[in-house]
Protein backbone atom coordinates (compact mmCIF):
# COMPACT_ATOMS: atom_id res chain seq x y z
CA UNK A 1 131.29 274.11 148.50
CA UNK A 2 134.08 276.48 147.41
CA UNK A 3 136.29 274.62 149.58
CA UNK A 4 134.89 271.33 148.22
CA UNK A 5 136.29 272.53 144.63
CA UNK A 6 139.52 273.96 146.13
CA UNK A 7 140.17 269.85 147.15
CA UNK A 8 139.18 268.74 143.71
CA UNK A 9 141.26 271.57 142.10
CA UNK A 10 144.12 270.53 143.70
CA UNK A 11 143.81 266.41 143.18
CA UNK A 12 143.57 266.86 139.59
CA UNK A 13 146.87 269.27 139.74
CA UNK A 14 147.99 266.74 141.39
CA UNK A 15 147.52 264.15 139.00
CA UNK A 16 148.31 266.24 135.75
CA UNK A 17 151.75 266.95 137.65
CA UNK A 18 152.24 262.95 137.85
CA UNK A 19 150.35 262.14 134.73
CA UNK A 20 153.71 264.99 132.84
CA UNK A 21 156.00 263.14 135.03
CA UNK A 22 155.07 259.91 133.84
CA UNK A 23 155.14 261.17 130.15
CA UNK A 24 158.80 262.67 131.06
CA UNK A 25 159.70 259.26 132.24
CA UNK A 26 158.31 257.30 128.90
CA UNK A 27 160.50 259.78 126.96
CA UNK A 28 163.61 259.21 128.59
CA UNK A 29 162.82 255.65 128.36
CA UNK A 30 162.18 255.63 124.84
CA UNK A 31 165.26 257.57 124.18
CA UNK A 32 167.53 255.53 126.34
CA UNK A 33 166.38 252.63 123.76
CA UNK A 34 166.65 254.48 120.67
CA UNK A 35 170.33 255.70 121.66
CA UNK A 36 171.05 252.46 122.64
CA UNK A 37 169.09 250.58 119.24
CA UNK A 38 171.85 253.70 117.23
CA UNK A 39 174.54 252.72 119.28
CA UNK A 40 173.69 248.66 118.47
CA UNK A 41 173.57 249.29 114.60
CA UNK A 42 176.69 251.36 114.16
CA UNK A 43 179.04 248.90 115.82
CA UNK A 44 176.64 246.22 113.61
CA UNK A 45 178.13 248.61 110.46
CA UNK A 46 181.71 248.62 111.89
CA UNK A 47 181.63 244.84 112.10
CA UNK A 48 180.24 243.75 109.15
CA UNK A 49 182.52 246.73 107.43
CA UNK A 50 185.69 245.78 109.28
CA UNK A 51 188.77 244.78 107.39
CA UNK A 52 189.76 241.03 107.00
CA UNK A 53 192.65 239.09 108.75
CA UNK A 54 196.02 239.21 106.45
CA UNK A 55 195.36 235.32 105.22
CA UNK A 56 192.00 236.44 103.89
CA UNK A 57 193.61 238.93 102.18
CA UNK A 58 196.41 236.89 100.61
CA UNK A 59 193.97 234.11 99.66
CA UNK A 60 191.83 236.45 97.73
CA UNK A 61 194.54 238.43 96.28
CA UNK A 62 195.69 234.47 95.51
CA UNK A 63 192.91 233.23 93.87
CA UNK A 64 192.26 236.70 91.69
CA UNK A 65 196.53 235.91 90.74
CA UNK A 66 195.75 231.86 89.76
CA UNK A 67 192.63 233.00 87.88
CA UNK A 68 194.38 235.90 85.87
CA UNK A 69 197.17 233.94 85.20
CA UNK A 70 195.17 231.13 83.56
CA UNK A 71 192.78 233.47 81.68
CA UNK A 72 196.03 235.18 80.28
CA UNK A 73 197.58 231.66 79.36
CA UNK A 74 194.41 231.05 77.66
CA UNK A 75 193.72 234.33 75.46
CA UNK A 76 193.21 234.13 72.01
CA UNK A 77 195.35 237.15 71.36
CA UNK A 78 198.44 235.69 72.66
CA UNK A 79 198.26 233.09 69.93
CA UNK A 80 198.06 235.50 67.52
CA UNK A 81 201.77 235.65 67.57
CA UNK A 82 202.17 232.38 65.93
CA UNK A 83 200.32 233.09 63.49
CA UNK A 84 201.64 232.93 59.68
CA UNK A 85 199.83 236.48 58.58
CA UNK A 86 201.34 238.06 62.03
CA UNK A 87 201.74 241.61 61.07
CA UNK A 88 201.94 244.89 63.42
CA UNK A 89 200.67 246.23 60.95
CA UNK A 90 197.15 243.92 60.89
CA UNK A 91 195.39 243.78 64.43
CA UNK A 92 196.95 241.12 66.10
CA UNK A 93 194.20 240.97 68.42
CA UNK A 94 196.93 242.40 71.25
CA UNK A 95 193.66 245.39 71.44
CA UNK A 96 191.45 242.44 73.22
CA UNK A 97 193.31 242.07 75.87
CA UNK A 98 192.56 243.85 78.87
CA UNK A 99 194.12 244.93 82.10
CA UNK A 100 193.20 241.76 84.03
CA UNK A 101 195.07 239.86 81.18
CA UNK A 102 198.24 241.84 81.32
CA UNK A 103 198.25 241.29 85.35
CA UNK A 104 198.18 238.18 84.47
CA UNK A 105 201.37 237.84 81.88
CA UNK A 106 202.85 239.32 85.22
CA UNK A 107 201.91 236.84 87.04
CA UNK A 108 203.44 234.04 84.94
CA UNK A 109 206.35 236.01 84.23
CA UNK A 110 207.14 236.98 87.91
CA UNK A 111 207.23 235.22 90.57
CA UNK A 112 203.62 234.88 92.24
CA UNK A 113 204.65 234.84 95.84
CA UNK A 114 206.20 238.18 95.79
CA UNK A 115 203.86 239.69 93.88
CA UNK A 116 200.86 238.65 95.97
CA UNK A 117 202.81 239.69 98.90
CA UNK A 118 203.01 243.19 97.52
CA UNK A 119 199.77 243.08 96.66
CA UNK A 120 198.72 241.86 99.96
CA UNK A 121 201.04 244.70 101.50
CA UNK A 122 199.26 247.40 99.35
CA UNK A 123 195.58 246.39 100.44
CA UNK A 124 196.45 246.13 104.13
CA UNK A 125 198.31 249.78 103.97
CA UNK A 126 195.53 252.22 103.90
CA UNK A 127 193.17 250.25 106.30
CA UNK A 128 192.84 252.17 109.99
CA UNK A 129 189.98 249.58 111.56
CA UNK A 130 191.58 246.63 113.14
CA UNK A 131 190.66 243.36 111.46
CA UNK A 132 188.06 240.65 112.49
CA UNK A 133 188.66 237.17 112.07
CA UNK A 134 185.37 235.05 109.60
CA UNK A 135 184.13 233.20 112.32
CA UNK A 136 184.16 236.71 115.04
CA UNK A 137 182.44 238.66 112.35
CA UNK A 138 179.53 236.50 111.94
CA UNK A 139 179.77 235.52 116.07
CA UNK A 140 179.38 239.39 116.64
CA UNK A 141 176.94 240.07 113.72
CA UNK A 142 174.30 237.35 115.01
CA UNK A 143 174.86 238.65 119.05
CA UNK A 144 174.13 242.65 117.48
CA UNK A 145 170.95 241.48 115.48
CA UNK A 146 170.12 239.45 118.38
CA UNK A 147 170.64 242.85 120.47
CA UNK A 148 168.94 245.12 118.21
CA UNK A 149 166.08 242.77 117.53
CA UNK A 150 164.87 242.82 121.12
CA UNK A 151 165.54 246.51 121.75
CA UNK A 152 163.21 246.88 118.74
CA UNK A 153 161.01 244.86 120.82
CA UNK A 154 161.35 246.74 124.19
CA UNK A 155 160.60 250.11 122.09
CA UNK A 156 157.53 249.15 120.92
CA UNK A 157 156.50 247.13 123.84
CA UNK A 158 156.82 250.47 126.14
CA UNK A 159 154.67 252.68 123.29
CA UNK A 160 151.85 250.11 123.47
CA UNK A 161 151.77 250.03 127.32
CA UNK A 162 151.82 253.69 126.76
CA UNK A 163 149.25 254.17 124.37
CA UNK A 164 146.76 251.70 126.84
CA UNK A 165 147.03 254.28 129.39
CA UNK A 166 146.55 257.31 127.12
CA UNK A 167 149.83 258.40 126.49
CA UNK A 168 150.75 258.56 122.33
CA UNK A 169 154.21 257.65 121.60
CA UNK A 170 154.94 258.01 118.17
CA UNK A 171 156.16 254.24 115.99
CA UNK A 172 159.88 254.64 115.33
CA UNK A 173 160.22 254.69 111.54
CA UNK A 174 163.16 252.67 111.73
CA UNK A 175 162.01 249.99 113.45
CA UNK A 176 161.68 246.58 112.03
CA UNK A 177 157.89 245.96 110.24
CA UNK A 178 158.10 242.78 111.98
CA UNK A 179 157.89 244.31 115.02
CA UNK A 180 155.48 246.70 114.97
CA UNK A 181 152.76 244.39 113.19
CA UNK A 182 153.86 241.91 116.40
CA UNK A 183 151.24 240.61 118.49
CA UNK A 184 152.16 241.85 122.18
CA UNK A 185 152.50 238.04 123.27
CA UNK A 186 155.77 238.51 120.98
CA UNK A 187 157.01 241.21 122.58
């Protein structure tokens, strides 16, 4: 009999040695994906963080330029000054105006084009991240959603095949709600 239990002894130390094996293996797995789910959503930040192209840069600094200039054409205060009671004395309502307004006057004092290329070299000056075109930015932001999505799904797909044999992986506390309320035909 004693050699009976000596067989039995060693089959189960047998299979507690696989059984920790197997639980090593699910946590490399699992961290594999989770360094890899990191690794997916910090180039997702660097993409949709990245700088624009130059043109962006000049049409925006463009458009603020127009819009300045015509909001500065347009301010009450600078009619003030044809005013019959004009007095520096009286507020001329030259206190109104405000910073967007003056960089405006500039604007349709001075000649646009160098001033938005100034402009346009000041913005691009401090920027150390190369740009990324409109249409690449979105292109790479759907293919990294797309990437993290279904590593998302792989995570959670390996904790419930783990937790049907007995093994408890803990829910990442990241991971999408979606996901984890997913039925497993969706994973």
């Amino acid at each position: 009999m004693s050699k009976n239990l000596k067989t039995v002894a060693d089959r189960l130390s047998s299979l507690f040695s696989e059984g920790a094996k197997i639980k090593r293996e699910l946590t490399i797995a699992i961290t594999d994906v989770e360094a890899a789910l990191v690794a997916a959503k910090d180039r997702l930040a660097m993409v949709q963080t990245a700088p624009v192209e130059r043109e962006e840069v000049i049409r925006r600094i463009r458009g603020f330029a127009i819009s300045a200039a015509e909001e500065a054409r347009n301010a009450s205060a600078v009619s003030s000054f044809s005013r019959v009671d004009f007095s520096p004395a009286h507020d001329s309502g030259l206190s109104s105006l405000n910073h967007r307004h003056f960089f405006g006057f500039q604007v349709l004092i001075g000649d646009m084009e160098t001033i938005v290329g100034k402009l346009t070299d000041a913005a691009l000056a401090g920027r150390s991240a190369s740009p990324i075109s409109a249409s690449e930015r979105e292109r790479e932001t759907n293919a990294l959603k797309t990437e993290i999505a279904n590593l998302e799904r792989m995570r959670e797909r390996i904790a419930r095949d783990a937790a049907a044999h007995g093994i408890s992986i803990p829910r990442s506390e990241l991971a999408d709600p979606a996901v984890l309320l997913a039925p497993d035909s969706e994973l």
